[in-house]
PDB file of N, CA and C in Angstrom:
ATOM      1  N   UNK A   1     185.992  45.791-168.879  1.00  0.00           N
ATOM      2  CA  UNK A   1     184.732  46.478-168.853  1.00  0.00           C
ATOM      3  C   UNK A   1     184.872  47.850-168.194  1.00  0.00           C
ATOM      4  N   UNK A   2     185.485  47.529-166.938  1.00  0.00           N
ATOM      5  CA  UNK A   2     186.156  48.955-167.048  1.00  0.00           C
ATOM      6  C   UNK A   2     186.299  50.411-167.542  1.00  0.00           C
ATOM      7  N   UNK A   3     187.740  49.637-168.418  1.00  0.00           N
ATOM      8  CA  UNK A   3     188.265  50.405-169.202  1.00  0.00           C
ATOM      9  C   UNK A   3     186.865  51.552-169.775  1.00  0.00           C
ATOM     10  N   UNK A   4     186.369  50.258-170.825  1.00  0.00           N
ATOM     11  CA  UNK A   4     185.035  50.837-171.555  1.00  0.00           C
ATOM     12  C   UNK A   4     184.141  51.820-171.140  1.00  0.00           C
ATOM     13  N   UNK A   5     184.116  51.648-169.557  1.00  0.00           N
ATOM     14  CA  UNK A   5     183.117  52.566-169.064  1.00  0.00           C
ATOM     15  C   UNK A   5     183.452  53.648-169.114  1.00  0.00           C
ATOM     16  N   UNK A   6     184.874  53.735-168.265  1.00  0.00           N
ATOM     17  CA  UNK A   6     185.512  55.483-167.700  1.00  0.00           C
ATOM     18  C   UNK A   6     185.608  56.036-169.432  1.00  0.00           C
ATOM     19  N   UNK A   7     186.066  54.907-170.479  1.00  0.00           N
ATOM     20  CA  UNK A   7     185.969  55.672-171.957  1.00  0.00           C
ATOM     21  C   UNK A   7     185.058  56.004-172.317  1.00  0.00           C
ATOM     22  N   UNK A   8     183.843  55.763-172.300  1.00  0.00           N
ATOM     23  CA  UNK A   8     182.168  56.159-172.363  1.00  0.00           C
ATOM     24  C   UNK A   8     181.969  57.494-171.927  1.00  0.00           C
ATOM     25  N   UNK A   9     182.160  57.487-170.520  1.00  0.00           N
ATOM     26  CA  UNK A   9     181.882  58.884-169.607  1.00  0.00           C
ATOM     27  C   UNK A   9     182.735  60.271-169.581  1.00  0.00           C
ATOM     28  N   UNK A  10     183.937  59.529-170.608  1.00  0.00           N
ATOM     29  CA  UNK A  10     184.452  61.141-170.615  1.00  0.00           C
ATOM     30  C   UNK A  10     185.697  60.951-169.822  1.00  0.00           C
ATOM     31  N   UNK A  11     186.217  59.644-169.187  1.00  0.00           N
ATOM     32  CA  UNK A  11     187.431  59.722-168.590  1.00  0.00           C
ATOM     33  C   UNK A  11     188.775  59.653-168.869  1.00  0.00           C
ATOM     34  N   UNK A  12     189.590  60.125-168.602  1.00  0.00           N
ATOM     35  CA  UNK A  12     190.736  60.456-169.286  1.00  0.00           C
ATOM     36  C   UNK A  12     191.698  59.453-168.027  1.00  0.00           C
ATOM     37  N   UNK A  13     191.999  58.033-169.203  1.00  0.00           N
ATOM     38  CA  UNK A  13     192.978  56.977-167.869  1.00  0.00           C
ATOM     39  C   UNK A  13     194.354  57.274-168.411  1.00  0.00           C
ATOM     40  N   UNK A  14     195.005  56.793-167.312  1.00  0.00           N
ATOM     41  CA  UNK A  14     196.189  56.451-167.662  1.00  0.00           C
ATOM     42  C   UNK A  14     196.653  55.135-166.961  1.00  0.00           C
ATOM     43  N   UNK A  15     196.221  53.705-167.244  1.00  0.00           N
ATOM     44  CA  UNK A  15     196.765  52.675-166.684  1.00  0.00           C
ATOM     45  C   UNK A  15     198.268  52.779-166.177  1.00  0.00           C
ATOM     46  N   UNK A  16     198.178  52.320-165.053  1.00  0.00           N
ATOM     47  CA  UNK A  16     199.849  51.889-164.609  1.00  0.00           C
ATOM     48  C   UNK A  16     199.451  50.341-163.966  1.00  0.00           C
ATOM     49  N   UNK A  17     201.025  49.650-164.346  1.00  0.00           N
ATOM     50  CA  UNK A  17     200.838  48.401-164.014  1.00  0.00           C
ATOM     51  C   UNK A  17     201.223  47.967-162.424  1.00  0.00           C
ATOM     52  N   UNK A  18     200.573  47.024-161.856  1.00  0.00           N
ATOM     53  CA  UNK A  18     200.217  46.602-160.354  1.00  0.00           C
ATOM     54  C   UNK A  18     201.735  46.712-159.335  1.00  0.00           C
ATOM     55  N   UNK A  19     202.949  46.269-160.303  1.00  0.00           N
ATOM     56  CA  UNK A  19     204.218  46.365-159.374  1.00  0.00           C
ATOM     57  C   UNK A  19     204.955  47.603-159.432  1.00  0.00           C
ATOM     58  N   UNK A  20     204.188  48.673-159.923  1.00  0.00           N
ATOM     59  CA  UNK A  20     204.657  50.037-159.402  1.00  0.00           C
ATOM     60  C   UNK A  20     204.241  50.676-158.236  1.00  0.00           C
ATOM     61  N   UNK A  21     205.003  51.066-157.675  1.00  0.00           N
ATOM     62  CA  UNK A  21     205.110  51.559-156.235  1.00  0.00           C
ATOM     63  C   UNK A  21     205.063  52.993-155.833  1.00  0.00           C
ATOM     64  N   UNK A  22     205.097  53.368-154.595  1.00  0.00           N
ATOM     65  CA  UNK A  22     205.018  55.304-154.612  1.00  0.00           C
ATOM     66  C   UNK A  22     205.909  55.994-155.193  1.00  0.00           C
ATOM     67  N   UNK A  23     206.915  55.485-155.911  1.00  0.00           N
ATOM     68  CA  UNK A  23     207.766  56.734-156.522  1.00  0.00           C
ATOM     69  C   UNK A  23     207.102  56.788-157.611  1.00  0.00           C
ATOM     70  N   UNK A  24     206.893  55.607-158.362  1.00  0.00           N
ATOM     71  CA  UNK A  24     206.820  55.552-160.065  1.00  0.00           C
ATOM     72  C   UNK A  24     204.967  55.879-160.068  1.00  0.00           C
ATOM     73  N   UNK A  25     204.166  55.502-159.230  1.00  0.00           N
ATOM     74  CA  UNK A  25     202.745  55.808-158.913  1.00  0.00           C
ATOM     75  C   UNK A  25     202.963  57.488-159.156  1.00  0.00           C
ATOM     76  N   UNK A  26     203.321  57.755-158.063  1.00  0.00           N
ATOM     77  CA  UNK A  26     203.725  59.208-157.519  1.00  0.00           C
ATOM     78  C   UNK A  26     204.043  60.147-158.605  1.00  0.00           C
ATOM     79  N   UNK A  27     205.335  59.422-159.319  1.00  0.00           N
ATOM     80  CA  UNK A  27     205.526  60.608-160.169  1.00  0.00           C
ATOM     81  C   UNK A  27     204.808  60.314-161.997  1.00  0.00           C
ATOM     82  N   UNK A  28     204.103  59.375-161.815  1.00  0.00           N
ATOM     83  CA  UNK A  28     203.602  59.534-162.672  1.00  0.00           C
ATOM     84  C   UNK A  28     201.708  60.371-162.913  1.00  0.00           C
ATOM     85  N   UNK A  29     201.230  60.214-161.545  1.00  0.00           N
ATOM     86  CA  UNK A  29     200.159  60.667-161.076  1.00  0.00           C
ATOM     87  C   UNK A  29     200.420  62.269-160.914  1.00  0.00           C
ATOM     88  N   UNK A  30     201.658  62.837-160.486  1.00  0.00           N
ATOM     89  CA  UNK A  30     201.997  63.765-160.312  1.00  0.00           C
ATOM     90  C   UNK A  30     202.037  64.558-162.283  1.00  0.00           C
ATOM     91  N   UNK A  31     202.658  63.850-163.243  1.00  0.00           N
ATOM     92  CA  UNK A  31     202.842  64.214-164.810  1.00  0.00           C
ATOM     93  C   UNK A  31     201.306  64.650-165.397  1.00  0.00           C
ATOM     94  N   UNK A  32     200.290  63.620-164.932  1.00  0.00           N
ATOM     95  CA  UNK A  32     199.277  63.404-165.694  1.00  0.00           C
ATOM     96  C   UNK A  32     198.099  64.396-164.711  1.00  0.00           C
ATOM     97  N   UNK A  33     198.638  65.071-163.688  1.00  0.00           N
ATOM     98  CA  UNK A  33     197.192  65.525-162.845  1.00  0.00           C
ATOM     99  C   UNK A  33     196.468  64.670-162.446  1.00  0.00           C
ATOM    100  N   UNK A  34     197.024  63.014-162.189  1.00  0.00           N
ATOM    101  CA  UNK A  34     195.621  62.403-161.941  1.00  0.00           C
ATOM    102  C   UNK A  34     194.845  62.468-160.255  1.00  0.00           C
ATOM    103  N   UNK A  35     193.498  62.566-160.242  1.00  0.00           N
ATOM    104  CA  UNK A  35     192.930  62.931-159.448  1.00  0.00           C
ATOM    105  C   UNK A  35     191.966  61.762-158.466  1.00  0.00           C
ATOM    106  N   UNK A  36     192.010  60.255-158.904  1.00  0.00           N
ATOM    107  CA  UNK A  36     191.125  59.305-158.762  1.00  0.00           C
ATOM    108  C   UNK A  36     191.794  58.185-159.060  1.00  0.00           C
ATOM    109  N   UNK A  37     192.036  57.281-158.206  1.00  0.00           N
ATOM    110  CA  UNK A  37     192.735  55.995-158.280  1.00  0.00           C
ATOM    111  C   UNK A  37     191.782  54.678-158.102  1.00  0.00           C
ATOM    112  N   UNK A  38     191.844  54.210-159.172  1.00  0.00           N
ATOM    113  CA  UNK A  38     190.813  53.028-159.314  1.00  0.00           C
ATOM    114  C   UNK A  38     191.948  51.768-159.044  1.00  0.00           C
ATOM    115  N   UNK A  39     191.884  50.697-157.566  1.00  0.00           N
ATOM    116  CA  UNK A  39     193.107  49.760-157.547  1.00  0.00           C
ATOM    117  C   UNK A  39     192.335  48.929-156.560  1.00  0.00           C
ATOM    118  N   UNK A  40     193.021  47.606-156.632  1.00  0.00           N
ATOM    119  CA  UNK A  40     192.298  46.493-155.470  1.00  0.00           C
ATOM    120  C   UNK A  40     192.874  47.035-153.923  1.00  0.00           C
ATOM    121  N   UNK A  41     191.776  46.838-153.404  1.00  0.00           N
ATOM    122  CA  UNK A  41     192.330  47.329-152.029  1.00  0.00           C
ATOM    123  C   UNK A  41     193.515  46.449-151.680  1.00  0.00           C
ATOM    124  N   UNK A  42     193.675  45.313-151.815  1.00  0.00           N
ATOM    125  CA  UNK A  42     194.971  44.399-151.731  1.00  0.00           C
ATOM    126  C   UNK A  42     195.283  43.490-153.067  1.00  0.00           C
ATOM    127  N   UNK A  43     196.290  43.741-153.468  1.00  0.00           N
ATOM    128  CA  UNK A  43     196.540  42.521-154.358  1.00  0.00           C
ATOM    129  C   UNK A  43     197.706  41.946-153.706  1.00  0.00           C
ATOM    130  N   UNK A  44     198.093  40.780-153.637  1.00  0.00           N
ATOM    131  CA  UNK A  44     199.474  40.019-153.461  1.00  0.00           C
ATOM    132  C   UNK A  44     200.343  40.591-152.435  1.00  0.00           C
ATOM    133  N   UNK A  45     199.683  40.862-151.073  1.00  0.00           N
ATOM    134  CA  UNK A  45     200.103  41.081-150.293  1.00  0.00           C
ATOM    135  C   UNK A  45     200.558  42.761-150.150  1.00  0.00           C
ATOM    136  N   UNK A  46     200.126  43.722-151.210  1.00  0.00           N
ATOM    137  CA  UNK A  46     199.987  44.666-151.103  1.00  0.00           C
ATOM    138  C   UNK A  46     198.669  45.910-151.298  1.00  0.00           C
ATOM    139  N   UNK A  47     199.324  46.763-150.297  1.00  0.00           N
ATOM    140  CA  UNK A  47     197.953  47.708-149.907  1.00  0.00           C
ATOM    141  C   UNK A  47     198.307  48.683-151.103  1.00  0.00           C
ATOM    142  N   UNK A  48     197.275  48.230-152.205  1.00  0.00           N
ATOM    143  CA  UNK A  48     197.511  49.630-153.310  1.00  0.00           C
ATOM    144  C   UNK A  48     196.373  50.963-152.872  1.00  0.00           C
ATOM    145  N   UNK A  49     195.117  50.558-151.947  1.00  0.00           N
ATOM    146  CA  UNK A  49     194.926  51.899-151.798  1.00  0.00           C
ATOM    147  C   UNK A  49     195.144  52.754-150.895  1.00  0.00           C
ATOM    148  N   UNK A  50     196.365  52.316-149.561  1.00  0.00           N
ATOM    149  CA  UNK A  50     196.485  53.051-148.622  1.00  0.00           C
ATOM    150  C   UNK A  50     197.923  54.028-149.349  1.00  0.00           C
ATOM    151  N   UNK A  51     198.451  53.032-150.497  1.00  0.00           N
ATOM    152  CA  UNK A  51     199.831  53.212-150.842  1.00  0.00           C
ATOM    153  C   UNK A  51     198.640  54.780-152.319  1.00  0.00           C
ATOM    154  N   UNK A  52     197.604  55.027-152.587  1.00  0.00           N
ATOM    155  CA  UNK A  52     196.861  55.915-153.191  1.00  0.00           C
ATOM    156  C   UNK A  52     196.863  57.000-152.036  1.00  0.00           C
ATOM    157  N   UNK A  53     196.139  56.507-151.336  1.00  0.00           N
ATOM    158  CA  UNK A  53     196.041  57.272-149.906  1.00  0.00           C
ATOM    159  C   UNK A  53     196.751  58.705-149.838  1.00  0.00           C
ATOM    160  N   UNK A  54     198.502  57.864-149.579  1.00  0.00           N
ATOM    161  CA  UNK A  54     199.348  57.888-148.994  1.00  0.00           C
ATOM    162  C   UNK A  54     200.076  59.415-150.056  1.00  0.00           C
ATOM    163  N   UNK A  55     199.613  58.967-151.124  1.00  0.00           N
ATOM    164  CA  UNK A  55     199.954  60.200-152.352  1.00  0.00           C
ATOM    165  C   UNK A  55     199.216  61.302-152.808  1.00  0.00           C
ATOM    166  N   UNK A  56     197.656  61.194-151.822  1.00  0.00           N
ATOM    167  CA  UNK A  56     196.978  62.250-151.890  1.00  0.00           C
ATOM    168  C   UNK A  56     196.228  61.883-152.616  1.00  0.00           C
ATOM    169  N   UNK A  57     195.538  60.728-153.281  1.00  0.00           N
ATOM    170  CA  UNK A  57     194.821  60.721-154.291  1.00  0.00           C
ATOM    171  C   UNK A  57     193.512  60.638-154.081  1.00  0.00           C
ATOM    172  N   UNK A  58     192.611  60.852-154.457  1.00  0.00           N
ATOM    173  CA  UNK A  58     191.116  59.633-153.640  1.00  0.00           C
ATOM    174  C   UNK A  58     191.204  58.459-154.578  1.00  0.00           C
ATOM    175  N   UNK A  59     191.055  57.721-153.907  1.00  0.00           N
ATOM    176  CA  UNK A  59     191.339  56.146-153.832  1.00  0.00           C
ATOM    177  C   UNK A  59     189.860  55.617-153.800  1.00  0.00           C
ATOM    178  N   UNK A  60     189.487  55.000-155.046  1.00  0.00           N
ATOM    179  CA  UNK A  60     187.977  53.997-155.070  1.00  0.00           C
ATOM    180  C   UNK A  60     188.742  52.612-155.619  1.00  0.00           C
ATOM    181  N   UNK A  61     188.745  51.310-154.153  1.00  0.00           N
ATOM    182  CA  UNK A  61     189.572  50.414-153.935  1.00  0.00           C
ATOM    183  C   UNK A  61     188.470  49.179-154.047  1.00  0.00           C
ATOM    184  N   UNK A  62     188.759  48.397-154.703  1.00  0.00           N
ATOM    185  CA  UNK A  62     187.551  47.252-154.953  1.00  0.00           C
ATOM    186  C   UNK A  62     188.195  45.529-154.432  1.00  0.00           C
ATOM    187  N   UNK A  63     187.502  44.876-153.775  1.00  0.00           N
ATOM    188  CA  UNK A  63     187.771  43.920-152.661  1.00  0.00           C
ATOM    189  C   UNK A  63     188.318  42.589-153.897  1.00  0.00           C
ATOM    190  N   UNK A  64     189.031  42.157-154.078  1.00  0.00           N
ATOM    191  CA  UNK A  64     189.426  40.913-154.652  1.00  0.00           C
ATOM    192  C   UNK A  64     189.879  39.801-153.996  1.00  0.00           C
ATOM    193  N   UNK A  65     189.840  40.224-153.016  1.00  0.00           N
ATOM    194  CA  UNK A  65     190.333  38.890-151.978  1.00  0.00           C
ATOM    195  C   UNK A  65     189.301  38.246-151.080  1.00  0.00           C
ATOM    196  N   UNK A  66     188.108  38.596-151.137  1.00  0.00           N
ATOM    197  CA  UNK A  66     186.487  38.138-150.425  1.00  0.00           C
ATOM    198  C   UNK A  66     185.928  37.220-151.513  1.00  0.00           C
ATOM    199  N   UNK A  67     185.252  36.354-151.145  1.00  0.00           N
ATOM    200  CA  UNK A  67     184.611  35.670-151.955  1.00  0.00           C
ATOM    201  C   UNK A  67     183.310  36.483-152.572  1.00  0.00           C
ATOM    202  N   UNK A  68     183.449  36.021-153.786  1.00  0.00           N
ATOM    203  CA  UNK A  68     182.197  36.589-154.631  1.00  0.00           C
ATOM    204  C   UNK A  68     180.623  36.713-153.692  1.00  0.00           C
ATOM    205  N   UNK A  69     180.087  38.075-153.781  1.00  0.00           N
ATOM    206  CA  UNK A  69     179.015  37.908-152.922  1.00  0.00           C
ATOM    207  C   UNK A  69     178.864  38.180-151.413  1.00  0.00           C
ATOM    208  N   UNK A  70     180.457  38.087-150.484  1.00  0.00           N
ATOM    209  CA  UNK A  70     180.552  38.079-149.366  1.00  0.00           C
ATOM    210  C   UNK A  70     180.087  39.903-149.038  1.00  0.00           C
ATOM    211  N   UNK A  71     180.722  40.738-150.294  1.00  0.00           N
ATOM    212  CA  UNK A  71     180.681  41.997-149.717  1.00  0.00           C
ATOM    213  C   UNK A  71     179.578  42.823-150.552  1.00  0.00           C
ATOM    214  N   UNK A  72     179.044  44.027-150.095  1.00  0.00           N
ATOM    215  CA  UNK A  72     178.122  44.447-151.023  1.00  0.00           C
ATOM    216  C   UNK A  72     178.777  46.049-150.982  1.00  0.00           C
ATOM    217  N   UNK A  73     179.872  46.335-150.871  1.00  0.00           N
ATOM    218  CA  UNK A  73     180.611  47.379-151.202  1.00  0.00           C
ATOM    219  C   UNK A  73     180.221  48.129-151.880  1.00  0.00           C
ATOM    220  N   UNK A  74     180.260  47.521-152.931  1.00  0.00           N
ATOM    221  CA  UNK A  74     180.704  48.142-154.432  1.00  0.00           C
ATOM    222  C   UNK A  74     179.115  47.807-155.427  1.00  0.00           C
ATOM    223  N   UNK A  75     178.700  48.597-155.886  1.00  0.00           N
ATOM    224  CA  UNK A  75     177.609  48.449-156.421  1.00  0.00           C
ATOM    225  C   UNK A  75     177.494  49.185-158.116  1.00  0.00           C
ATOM    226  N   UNK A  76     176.906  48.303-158.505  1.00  0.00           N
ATOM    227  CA  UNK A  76     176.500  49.112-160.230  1.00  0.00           C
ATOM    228  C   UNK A  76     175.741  50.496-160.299  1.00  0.00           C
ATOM    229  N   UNK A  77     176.034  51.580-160.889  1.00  0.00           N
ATOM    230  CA  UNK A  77     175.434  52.929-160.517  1.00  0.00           C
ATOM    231  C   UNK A  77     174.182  52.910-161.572  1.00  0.00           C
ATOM    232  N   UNK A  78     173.005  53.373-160.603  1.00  0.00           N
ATOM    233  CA  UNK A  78     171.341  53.569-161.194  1.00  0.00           C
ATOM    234  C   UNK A  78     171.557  54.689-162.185  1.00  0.00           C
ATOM    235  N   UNK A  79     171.456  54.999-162.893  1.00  0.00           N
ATOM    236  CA  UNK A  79     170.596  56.464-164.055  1.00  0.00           C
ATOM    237  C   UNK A  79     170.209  56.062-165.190  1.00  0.00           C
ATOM    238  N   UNK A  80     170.169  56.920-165.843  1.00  0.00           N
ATOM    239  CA  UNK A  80     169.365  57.516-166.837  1.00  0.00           C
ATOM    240  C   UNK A  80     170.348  57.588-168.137  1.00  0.00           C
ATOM    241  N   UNK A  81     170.535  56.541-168.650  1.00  0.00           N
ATOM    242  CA  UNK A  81     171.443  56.186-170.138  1.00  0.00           C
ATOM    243  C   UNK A  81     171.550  57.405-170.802  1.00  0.00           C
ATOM    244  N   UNK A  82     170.425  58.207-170.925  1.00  0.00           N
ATOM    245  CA  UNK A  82     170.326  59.136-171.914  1.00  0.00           C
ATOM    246  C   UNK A  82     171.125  60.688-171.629  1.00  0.00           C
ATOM    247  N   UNK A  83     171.521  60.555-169.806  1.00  0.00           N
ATOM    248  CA  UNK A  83     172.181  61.854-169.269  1.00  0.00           C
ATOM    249  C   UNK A  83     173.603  61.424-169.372  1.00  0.00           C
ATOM    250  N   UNK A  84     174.000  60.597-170.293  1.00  0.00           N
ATOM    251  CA  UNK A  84     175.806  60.299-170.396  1.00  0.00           C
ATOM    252  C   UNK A  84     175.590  61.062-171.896  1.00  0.00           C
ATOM    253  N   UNK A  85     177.050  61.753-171.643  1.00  0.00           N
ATOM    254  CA  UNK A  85     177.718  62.418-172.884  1.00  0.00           C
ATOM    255  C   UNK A  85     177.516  61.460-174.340  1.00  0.00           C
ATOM    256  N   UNK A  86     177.693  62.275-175.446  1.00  0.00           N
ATOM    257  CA  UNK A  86     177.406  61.797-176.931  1.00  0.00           C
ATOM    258  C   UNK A  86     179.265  60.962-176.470  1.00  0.00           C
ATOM    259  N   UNK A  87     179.591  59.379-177.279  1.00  0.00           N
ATOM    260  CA  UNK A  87     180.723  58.603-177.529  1.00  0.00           C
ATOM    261  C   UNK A  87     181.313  59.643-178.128  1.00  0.00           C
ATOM    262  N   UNK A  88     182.594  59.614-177.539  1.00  0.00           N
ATOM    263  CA  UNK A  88     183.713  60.159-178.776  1.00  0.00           C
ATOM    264  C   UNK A  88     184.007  59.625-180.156  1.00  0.00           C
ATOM    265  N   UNK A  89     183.996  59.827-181.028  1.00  0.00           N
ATOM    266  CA  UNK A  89     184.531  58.749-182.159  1.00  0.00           C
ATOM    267  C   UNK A  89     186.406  59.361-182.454  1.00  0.00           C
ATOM    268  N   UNK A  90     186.993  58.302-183.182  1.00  0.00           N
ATOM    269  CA  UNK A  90     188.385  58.223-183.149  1.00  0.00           C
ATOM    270  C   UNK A  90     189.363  59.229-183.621  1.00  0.00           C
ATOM    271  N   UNK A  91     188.021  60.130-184.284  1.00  0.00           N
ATOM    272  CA  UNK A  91     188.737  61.260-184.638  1.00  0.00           C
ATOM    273  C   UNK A  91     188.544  63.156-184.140  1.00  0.00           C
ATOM    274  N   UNK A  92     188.145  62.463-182.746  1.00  0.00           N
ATOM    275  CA  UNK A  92     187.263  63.832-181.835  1.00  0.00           C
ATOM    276  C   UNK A  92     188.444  65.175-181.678  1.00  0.00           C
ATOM    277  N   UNK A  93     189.689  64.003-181.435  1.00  0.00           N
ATOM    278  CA  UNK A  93     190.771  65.137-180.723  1.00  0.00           C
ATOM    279  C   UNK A  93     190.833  65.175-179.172  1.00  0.00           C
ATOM    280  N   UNK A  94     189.896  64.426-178.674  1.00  0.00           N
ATOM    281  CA  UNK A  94     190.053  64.323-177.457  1.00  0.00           C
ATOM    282  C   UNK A  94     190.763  63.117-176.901  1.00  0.00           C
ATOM    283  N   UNK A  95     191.370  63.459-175.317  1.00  0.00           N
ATOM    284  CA  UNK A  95     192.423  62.146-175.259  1.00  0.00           C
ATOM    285  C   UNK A  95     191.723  61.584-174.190  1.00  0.00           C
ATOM    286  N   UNK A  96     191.747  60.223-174.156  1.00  0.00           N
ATOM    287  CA  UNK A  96     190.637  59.470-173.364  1.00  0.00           C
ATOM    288  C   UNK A  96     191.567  58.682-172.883  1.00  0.00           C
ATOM    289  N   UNK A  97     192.993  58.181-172.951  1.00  0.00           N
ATOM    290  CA  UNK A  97     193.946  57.025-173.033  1.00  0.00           C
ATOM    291  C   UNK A  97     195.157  58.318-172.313  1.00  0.00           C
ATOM    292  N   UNK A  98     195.869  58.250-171.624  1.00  0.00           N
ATOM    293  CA  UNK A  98     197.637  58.125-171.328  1.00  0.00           C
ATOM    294  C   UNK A  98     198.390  57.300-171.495  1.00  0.00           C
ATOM    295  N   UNK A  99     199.543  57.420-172.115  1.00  0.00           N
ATOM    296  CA  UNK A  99     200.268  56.223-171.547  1.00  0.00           C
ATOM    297  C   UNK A  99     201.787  56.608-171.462  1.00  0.00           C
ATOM    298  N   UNK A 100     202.216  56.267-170.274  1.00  0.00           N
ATOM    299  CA  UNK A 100     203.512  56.600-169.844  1.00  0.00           C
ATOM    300  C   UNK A 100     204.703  54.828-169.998  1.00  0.00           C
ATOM    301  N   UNK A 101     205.215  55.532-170.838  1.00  0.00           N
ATOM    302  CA  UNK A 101     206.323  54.426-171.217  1.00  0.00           C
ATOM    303  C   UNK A 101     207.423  53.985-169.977  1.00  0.00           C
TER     304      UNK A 101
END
């Protein structure tokens, strides 16, 4: 759901997968300009947003290890449906996806 959203609003991702670390984070964040790190504040015994932090990024880190309900952190954003950008369709030319092999 995610995904869907930041693709809605105009965001340009580039997923990287959870057991990459500050070099491969680093230099791939470093290729793409990325500016905003969306990661669990801990997964599996690691700190992915201090390890965001740590690379300069701003870091928006979401709790997976609290029980459902315990935290009120993180909240669904209020507006106005109609002030989000027109959908891209598949043949805009615009790149909404990265992906680093």
């Amino acid at each position: 759901m995610l995904m869907m959203a930041c693709a809605r609003i105009g965001i340009v991702q580039n997923p990287v997968i959870p057991m990459l670390r500050h070099r491969e984070v680093g230099s791939i964040s470093e290729q793409l300009g990325t500016r905003l790190l969306l990661v669990p504040e801990r997964w599996r015994g690691f700190d992915h947003a201090a390890m965001g932090r740590e690379l300069g990024l701003e870091v928006v880190a979401f709790d997976y290890e609290s029980p459902v309900g315990a935290t009120t952190a993180l909240r669904l954003p209020v507006g106005d449906p109609a002030s989000l950008p027109s959908p891209r369709g598949p043949n805009s030319g615009s790149t909404t996806w990265e992906r680093i092999a």
